[in-house]
C-alpha atoms as a PDB file:
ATOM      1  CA  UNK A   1     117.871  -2.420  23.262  1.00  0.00           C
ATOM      2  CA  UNK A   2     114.754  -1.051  22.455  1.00  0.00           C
ATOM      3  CA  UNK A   3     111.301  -2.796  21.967  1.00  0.00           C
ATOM      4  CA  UNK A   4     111.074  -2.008  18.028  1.00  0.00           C
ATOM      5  CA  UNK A   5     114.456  -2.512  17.407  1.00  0.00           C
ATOM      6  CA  UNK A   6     113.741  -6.423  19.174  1.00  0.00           C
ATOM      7  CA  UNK A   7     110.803  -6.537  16.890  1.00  0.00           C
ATOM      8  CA  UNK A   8     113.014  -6.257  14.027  1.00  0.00           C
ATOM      9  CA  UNK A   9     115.748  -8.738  15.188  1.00  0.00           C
ATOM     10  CA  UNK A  10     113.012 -11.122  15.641  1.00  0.00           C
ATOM     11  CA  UNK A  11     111.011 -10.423  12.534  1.00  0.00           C
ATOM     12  CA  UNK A  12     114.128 -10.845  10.268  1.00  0.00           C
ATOM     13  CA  UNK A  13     115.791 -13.592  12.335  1.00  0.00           C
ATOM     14  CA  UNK A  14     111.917 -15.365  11.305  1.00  0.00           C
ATOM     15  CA  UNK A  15     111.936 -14.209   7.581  1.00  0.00           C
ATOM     16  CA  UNK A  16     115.601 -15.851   7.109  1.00  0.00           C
ATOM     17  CA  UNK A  17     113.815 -19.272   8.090  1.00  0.00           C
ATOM     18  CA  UNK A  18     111.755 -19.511   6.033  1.00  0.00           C
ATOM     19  CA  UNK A  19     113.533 -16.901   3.317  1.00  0.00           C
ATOM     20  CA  UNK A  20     116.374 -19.623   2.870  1.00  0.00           C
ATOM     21  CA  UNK A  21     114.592 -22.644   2.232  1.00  0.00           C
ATOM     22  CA  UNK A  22     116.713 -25.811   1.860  1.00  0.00           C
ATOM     23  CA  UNK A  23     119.584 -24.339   3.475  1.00  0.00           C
ATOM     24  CA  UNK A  24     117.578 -23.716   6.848  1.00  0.00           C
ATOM     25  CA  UNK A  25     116.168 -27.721   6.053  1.00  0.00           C
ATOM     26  CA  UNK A  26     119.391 -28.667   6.313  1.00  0.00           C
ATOM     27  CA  UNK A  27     120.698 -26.628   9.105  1.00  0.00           C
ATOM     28  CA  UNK A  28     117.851 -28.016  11.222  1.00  0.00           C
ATOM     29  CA  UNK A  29     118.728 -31.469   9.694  1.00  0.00           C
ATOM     30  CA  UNK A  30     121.938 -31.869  10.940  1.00  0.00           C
ATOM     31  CA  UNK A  31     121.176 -30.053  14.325  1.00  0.00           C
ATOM     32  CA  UNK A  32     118.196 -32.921  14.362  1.00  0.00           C
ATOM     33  CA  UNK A  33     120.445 -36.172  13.386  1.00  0.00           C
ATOM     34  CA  UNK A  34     123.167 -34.504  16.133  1.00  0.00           C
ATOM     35  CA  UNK A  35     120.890 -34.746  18.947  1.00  0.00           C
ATOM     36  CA  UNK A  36     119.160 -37.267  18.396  1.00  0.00           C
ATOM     37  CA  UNK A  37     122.815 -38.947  19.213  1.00  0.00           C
ATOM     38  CA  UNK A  38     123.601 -36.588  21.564  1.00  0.00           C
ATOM     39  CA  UNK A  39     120.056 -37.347  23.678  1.00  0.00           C
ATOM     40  CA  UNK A  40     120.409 -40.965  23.348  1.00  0.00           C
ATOM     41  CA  UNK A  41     124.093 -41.004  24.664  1.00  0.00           C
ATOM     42  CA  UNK A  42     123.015 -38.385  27.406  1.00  0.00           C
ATOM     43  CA  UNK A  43     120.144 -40.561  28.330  1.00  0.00           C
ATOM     44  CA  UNK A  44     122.343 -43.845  28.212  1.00  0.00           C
ATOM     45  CA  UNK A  45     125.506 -42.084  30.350  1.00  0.00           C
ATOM     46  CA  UNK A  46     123.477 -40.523  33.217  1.00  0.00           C
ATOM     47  CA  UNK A  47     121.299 -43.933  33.945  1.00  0.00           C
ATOM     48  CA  UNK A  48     125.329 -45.442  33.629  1.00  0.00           C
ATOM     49  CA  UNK A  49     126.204 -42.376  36.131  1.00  0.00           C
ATOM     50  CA  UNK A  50     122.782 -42.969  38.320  1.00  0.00           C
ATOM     51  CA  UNK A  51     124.208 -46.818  38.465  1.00  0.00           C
ATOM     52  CA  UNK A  52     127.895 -46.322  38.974  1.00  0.00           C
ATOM     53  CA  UNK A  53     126.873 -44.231  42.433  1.00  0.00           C
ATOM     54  CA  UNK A  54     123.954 -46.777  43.270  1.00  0.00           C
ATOM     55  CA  UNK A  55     127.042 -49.418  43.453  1.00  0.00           C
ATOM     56  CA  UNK A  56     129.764 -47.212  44.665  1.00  0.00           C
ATOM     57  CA  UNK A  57     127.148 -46.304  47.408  1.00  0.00           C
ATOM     58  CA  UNK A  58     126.933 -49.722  48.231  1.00  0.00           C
ATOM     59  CA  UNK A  59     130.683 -50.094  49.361  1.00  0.00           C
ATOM     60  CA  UNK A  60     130.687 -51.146  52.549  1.00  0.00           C
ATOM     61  CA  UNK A  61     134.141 -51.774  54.858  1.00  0.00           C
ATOM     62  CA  UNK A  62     134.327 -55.032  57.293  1.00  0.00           C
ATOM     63  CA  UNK A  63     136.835 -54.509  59.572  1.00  0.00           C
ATOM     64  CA  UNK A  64     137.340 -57.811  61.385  1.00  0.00           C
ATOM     65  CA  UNK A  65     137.662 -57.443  65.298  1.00  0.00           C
ATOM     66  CA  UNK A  66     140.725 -59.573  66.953  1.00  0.00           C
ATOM     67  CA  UNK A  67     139.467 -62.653  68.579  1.00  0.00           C
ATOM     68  CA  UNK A  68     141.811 -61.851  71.671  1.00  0.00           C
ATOM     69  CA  UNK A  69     140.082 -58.511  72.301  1.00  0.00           C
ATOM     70  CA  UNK A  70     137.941 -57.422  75.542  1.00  0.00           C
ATOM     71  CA  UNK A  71     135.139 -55.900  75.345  1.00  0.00           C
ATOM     72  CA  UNK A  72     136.200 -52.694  76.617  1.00  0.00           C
ATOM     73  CA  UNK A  73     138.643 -52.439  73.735  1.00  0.00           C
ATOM     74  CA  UNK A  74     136.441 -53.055  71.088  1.00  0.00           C
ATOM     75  CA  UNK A  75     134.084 -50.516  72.219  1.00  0.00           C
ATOM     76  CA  UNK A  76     137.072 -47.828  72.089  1.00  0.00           C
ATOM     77  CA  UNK A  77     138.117 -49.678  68.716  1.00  0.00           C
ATOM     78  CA  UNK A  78     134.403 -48.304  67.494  1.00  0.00           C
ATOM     79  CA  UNK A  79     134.834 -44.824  69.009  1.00  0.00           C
ATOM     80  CA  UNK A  80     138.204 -44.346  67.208  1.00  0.00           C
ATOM     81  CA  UNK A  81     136.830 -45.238  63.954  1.00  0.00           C
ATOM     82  CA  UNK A  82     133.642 -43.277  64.177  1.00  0.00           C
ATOM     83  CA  UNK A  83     136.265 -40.057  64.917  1.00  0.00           C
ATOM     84  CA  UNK A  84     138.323 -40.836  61.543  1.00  0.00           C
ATOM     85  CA  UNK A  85     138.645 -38.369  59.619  1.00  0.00           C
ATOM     86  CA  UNK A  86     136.197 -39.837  55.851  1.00  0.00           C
ATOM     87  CA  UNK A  87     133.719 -41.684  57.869  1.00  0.00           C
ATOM     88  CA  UNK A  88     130.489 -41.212  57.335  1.00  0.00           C
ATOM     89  CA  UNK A  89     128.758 -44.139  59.609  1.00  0.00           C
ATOM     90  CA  UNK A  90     129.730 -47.192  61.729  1.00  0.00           C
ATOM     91  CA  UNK A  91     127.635 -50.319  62.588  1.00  0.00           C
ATOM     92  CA  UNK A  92     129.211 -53.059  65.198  1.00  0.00           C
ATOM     93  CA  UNK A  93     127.469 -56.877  64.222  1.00  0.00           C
ATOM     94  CA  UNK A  94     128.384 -59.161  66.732  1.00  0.00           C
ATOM     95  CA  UNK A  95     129.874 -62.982  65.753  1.00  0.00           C
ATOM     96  CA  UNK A  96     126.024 -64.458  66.148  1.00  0.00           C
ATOM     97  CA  UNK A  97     124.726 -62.183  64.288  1.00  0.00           C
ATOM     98  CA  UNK A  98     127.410 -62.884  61.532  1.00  0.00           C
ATOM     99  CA  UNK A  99     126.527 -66.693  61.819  1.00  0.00           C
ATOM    100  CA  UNK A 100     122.628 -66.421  61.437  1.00  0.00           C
ATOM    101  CA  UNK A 101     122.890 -64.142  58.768  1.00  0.00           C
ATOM    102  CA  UNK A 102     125.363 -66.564  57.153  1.00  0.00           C
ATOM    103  CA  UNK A 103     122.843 -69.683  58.047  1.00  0.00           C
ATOM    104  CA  UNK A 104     119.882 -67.323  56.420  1.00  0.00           C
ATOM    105  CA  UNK A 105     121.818 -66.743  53.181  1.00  0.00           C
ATOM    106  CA  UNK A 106     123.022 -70.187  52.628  1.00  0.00           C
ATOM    107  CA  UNK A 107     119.310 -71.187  52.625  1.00  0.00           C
ATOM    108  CA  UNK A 108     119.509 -75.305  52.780  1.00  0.00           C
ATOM    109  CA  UNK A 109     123.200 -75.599  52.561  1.00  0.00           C
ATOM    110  CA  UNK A 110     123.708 -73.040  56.061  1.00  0.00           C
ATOM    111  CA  UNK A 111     121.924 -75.978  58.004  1.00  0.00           C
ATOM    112  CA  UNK A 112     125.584 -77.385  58.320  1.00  0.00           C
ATOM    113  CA  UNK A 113     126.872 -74.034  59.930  1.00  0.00           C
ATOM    114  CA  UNK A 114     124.279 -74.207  62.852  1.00  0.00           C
ATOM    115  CA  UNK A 115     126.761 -77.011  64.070  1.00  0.00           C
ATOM    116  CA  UNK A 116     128.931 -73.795  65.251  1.00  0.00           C
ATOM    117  CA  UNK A 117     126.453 -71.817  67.197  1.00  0.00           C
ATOM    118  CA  UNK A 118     128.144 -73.353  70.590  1.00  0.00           C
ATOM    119  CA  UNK A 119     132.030 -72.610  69.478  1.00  0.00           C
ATOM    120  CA  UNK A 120     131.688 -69.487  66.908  1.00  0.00           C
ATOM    121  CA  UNK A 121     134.311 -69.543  64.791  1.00  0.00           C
ATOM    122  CA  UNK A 122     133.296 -66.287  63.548  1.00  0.00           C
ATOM    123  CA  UNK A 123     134.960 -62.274  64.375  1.00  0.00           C
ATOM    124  CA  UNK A 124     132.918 -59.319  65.924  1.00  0.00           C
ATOM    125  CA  UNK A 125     132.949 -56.742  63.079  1.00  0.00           C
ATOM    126  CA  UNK A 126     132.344 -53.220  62.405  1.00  0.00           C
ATOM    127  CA  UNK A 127     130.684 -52.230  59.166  1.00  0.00           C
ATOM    128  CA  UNK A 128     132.132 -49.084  58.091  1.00  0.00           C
ATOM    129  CA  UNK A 129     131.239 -46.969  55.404  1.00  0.00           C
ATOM    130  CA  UNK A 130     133.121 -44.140  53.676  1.00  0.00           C
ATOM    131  CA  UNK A 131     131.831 -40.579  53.126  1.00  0.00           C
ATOM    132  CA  UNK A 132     133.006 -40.669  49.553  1.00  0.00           C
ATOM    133  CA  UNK A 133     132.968 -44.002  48.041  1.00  0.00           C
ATOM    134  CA  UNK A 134     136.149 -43.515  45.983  1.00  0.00           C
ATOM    135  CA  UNK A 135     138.161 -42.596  49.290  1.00  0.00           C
ATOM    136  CA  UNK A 136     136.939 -45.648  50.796  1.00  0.00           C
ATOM    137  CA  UNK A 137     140.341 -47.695  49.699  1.00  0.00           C
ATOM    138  CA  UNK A 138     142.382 -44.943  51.735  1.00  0.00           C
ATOM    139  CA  UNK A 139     140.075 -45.447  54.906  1.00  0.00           C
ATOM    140  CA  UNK A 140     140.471 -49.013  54.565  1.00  0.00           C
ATOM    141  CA  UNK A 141     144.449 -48.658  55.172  1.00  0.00           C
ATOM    142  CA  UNK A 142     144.139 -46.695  58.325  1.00  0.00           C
ATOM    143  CA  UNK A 143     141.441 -48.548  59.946  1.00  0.00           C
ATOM    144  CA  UNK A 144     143.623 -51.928  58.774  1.00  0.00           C
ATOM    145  CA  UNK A 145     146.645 -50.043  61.446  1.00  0.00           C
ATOM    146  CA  UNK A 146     144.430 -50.011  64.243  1.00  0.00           C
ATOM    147  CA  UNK A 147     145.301 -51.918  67.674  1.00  0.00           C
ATOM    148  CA  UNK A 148     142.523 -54.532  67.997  1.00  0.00           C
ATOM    149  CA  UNK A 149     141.744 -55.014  63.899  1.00  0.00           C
ATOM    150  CA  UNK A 150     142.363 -58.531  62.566  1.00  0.00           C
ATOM    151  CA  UNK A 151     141.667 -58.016  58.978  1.00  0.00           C
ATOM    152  CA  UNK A 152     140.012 -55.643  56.597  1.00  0.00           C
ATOM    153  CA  UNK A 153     137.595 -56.589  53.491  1.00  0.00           C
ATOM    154  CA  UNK A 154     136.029 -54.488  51.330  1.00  0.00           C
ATOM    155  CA  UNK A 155     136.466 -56.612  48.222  1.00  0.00           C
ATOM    156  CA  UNK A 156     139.856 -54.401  47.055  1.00  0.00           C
ATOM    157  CA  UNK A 157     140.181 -55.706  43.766  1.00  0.00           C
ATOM    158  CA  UNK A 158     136.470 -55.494  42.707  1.00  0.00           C
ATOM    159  CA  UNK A 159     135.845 -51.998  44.281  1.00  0.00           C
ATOM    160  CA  UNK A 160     139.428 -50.843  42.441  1.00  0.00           C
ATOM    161  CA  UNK A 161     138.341 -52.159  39.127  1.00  0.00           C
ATOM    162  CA  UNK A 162     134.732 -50.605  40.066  1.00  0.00           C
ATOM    163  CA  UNK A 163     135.919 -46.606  40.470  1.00  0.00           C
ATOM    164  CA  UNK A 164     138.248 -47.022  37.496  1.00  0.00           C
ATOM    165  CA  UNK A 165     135.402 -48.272  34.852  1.00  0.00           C
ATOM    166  CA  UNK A 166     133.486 -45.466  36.341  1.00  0.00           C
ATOM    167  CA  UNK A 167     135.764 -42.610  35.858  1.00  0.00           C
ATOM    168  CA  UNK A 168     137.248 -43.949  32.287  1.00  0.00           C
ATOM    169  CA  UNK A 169     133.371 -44.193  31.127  1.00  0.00           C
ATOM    170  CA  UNK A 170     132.567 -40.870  32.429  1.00  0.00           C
ATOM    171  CA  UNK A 171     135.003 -39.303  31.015  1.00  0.00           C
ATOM    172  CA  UNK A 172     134.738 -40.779  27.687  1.00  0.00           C
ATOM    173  CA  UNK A 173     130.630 -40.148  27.813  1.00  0.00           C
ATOM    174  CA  UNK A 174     132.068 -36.030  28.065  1.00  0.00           C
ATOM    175  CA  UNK A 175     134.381 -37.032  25.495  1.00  0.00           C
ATOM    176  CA  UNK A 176     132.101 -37.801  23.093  1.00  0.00           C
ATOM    177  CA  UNK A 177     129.077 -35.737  23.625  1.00  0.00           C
ATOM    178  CA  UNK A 178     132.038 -32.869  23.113  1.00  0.00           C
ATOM    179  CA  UNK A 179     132.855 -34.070  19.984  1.00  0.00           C
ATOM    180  CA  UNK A 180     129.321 -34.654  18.658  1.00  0.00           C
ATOM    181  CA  UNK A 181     128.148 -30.790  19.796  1.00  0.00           C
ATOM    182  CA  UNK A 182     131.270 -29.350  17.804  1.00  0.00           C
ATOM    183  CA  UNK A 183     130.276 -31.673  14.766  1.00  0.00           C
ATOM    184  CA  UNK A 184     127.032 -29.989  14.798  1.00  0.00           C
ATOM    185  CA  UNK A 185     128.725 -26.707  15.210  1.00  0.00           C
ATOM    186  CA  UNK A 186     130.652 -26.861  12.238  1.00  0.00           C
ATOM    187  CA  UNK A 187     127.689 -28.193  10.060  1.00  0.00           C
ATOM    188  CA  UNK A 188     125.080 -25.553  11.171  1.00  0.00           C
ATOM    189  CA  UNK A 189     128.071 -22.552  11.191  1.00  0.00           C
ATOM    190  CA  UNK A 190     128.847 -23.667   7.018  1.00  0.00           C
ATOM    191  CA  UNK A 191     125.099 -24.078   6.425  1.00  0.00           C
ATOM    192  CA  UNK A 192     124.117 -20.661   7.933  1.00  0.00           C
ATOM    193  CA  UNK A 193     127.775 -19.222   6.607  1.00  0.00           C
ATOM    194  CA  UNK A 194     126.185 -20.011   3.113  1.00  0.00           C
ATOM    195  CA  UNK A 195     123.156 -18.141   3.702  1.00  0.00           C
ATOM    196  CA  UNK A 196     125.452 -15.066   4.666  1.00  0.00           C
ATOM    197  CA  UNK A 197     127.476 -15.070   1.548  1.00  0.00           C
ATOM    198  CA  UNK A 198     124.278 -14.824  -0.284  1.00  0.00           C
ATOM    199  CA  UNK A 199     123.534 -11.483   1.646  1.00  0.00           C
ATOM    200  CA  UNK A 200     127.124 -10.357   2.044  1.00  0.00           C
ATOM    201  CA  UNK A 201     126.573  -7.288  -0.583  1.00  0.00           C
ATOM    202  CA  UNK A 202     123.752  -5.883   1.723  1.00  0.00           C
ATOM    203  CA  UNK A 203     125.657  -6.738   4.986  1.00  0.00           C
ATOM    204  CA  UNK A 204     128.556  -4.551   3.221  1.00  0.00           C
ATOM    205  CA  UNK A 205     125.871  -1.644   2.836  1.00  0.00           C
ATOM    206  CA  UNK A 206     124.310  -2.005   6.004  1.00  0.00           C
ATOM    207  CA  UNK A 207     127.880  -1.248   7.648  1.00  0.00           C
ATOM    208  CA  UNK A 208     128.508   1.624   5.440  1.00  0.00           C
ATOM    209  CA  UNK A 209     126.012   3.882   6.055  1.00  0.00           C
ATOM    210  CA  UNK A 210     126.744   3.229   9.879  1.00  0.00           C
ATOM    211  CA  UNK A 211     124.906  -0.305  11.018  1.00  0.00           C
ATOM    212  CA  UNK A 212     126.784  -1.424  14.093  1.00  0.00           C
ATOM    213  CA  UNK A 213     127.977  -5.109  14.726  1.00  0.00           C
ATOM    214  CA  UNK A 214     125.410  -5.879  17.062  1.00  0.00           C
ATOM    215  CA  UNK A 215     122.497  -4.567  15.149  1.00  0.00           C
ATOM    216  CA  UNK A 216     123.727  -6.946  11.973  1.00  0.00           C
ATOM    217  CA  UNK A 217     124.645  -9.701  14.095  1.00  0.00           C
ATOM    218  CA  UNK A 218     121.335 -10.092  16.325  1.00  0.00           C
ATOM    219  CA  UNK A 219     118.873 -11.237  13.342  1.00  0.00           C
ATOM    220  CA  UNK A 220     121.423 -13.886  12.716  1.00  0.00           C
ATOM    221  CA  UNK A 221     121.491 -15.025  16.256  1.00  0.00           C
ATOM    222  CA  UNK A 222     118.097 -15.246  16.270  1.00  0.00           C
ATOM    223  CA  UNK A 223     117.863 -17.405  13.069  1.00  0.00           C
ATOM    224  CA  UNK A 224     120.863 -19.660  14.415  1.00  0.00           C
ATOM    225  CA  UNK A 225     118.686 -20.255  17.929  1.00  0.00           C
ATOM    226  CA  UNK A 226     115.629 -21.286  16.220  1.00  0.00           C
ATOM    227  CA  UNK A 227     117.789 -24.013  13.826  1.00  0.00           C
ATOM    228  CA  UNK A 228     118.335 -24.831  17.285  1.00  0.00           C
ATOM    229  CA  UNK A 229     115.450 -24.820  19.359  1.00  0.00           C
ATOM    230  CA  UNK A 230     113.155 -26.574  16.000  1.00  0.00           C
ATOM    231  CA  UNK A 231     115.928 -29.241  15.571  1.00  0.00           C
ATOM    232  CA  UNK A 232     115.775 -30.076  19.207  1.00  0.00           C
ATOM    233  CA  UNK A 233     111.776 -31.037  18.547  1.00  0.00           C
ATOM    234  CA  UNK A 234     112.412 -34.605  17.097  1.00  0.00           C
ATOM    235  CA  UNK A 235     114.825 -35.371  19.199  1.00  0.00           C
ATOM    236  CA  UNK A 236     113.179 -35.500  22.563  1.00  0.00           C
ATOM    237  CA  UNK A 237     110.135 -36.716  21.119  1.00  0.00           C
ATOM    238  CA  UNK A 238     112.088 -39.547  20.086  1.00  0.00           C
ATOM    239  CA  UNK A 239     114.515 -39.993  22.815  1.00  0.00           C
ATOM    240  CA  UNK A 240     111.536 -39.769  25.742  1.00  0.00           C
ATOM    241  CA  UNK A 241     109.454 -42.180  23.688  1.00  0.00           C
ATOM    242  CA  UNK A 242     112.085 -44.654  23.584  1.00  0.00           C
ATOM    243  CA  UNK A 243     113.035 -44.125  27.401  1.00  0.00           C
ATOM    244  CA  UNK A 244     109.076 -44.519  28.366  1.00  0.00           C
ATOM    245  CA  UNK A 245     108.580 -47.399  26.619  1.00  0.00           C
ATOM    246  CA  UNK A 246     112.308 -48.747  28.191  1.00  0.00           C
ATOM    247  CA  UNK A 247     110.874 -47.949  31.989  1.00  0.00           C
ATOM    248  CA  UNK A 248     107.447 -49.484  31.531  1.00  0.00           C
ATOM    249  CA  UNK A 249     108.116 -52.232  29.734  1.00  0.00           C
ATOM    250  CA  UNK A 250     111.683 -53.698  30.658  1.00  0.00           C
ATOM    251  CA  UNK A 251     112.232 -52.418  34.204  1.00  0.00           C
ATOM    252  CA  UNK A 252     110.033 -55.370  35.464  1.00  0.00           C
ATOM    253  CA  UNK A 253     112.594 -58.183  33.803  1.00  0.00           C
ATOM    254  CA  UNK A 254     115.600 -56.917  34.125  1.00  0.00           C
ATOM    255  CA  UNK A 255     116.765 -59.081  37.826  1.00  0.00           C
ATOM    256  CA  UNK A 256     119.556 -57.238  38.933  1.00  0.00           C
ATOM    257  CA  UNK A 257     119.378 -54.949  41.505  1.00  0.00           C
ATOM    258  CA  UNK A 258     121.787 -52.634  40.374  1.00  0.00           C
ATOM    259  CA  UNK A 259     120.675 -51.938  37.198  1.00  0.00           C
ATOM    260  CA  UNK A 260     117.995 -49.253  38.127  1.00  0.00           C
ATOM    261  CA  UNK A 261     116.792 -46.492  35.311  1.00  0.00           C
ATOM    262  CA  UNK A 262     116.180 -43.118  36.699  1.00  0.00           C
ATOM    263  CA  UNK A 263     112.428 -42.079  37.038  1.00  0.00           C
ATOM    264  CA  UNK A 264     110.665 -41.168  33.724  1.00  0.00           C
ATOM    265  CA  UNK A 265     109.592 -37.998  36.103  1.00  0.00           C
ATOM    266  CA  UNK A 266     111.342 -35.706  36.517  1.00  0.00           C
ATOM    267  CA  UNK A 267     114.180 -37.236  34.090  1.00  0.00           C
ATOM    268  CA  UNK A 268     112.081 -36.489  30.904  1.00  0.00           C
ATOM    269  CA  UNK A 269     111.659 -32.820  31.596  1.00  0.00           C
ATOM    270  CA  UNK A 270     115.690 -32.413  32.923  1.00  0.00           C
ATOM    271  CA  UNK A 271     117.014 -34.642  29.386  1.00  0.00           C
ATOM    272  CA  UNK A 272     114.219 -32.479  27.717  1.00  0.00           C
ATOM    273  CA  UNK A 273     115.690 -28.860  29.065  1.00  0.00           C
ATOM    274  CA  UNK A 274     119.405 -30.289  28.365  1.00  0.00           C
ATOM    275  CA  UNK A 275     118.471 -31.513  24.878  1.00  0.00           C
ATOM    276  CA  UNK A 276     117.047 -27.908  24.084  1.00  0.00           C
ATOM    277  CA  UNK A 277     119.975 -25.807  25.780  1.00  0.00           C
ATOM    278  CA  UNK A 278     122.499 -27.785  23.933  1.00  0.00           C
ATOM    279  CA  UNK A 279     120.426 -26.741  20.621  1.00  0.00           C
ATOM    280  CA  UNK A 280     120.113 -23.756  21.316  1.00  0.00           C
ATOM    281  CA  UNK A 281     123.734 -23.394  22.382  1.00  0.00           C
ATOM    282  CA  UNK A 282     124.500 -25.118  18.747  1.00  0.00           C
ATOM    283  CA  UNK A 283     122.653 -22.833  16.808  1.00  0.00           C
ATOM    284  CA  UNK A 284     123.720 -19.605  18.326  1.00  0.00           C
ATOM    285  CA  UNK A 285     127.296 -20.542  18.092  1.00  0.00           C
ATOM    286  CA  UNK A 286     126.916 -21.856  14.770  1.00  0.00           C
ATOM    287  CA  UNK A 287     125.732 -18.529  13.954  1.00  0.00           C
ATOM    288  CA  UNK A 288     128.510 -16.614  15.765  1.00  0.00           C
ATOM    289  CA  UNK A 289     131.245 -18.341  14.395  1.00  0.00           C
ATOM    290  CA  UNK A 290     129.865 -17.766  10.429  1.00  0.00           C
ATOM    291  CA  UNK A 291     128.558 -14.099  10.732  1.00  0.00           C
ATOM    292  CA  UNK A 292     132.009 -13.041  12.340  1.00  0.00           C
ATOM    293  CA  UNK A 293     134.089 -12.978   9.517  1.00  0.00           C
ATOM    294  CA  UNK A 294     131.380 -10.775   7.084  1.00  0.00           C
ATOM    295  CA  UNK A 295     131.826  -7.943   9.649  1.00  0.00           C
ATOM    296  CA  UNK A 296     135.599  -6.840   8.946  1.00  0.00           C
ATOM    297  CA  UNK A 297     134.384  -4.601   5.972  1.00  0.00           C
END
């Protein structure tokens, strides 16, 4: 394309901003009230998402050593797991160090376990951990079937309930977002299909005395990605306001150590970038989708 033929895409693409008044007001409107949703359920699912893979992280296999074992079989019991196929690491903790950890976590109350120190009642264990956290149910099973393994915890139920929440709430977060960037579609393709019908005399001429597609189309794109890129403004003003205040101000109270907000830097400028794409993406489908049908003349 050449330069002044750009100039004129973008020159007209400008003048229909301002050219159709209320109609681009409301375009950028509903782009504006769309991601403003859109950004706040973005920045609420990937902190859920950052969580989800803190915890699933955190899933941790015990597999209990047989009290009958020798010593020379529980170092081959370590080996064997270590050369499983989904492993990613393998830590042995003896039976004391089981008990004073147990003694240290009881705080007052594990005084009444030091009474054991002299007859352990306690397993040799390895702590094994899964190189995908959502396979670590299946390594569980075949580490359970070794010679030498008592008993297997990993807290089954919990961990089960743990990837299922996960995977319904991601995929309903996509679900969502989907349906709230078609919404937006729709409103911005009527609102700028308006605008067209206004204009569809002199989009009639244009093609008649030879105008290709592209060269009606591109002023039109260009109008459609600025609805886009202006309505996208408000939004991550207000959606990085709200999150700045939320990881100055609350981060500090909230006790639970798995409930962790991703850093203000460099999440603002990665939900900022996302939060313009997807407007721009709006806007120059929007766009696309209304101008199409005015070119079969």
């Amino acid at each position: 394309m050449k330069l002044r033929t750009t100039k004129r895409h973008l020159r007209e693409g400008t003048k229909n901003i301002f050219r159709n008044g209320w109609m681009t007001i409301a375009s950028i409107g509903a782009v504006t009230t769309t991601l403003l949703l859109v950004g706040a359920f973005l920045a609420l699912m990937l902190n859920l998402n950052h969580m989800a893979n803190g915890l699933e992280e955190d899933v941790q296999i015990e597999a209990l050593i047989d009290l009958t074992a020798e010593e020379e079989q529980i170092k081959g019991l370590g080996t064997t797991i270590k050369q499983m196929e989904g492993t990613e690491s393998v830590a042995f903790t003896s039976k004391d160090e089981q008990l004073n950890q147990l003694i240290e976590d009881m705080g007052q109350e594990g005084s009444t376990w030091q009474m054991f120190e002299q007859d352990n009642p306690l397993s040799h264990a390895y702590i094994v951990k899964a190189a995908e956290p959502n396979k670590t149910e299946r390594l569980a099973d075949k580490i359970s079937q070794l010679d030498g393994v008592q008993e297997v915890n990993y807290g089954q139920d919990v961990i089960r309930q743990l990837f299922q929440f996960n995977e319904y709430a991601r995929n309903i977060g996509l679900v969502l977002i989907a349906a709230l960037v078609f919404t937006a579609i729709f409103l911005i393709s009527n609102t700028i299909k308006l605008t067209i019908m206004a204009r569809s005399r002199e989009i009639g001429i244009m093609k008649l005395v030879g105008a290709t597609n592209g060269f009606i189309r591109w002023p039109f794109f260009i109008e459609g990605m600025m609805h886009g890129v202006l309505g996208s403004i408000i939004p991550i003003t207000a959606v990085l306001t709200g999150y700045y205040y939320l990881d100055n101000n609350l981060k500090d109270q909230i006790n639970y150590a798995f409930v962790e907000l991703l850093p203000f830097n460099p999440f603002a400028w990665q939900l900022s970038l996302l939060i313009l794409l997807i407007g721009t993406f709006i806007g120059i489908w929007g766009s696309v989708m209304s101008v199409r049908k005015f070119l079969k003349v």
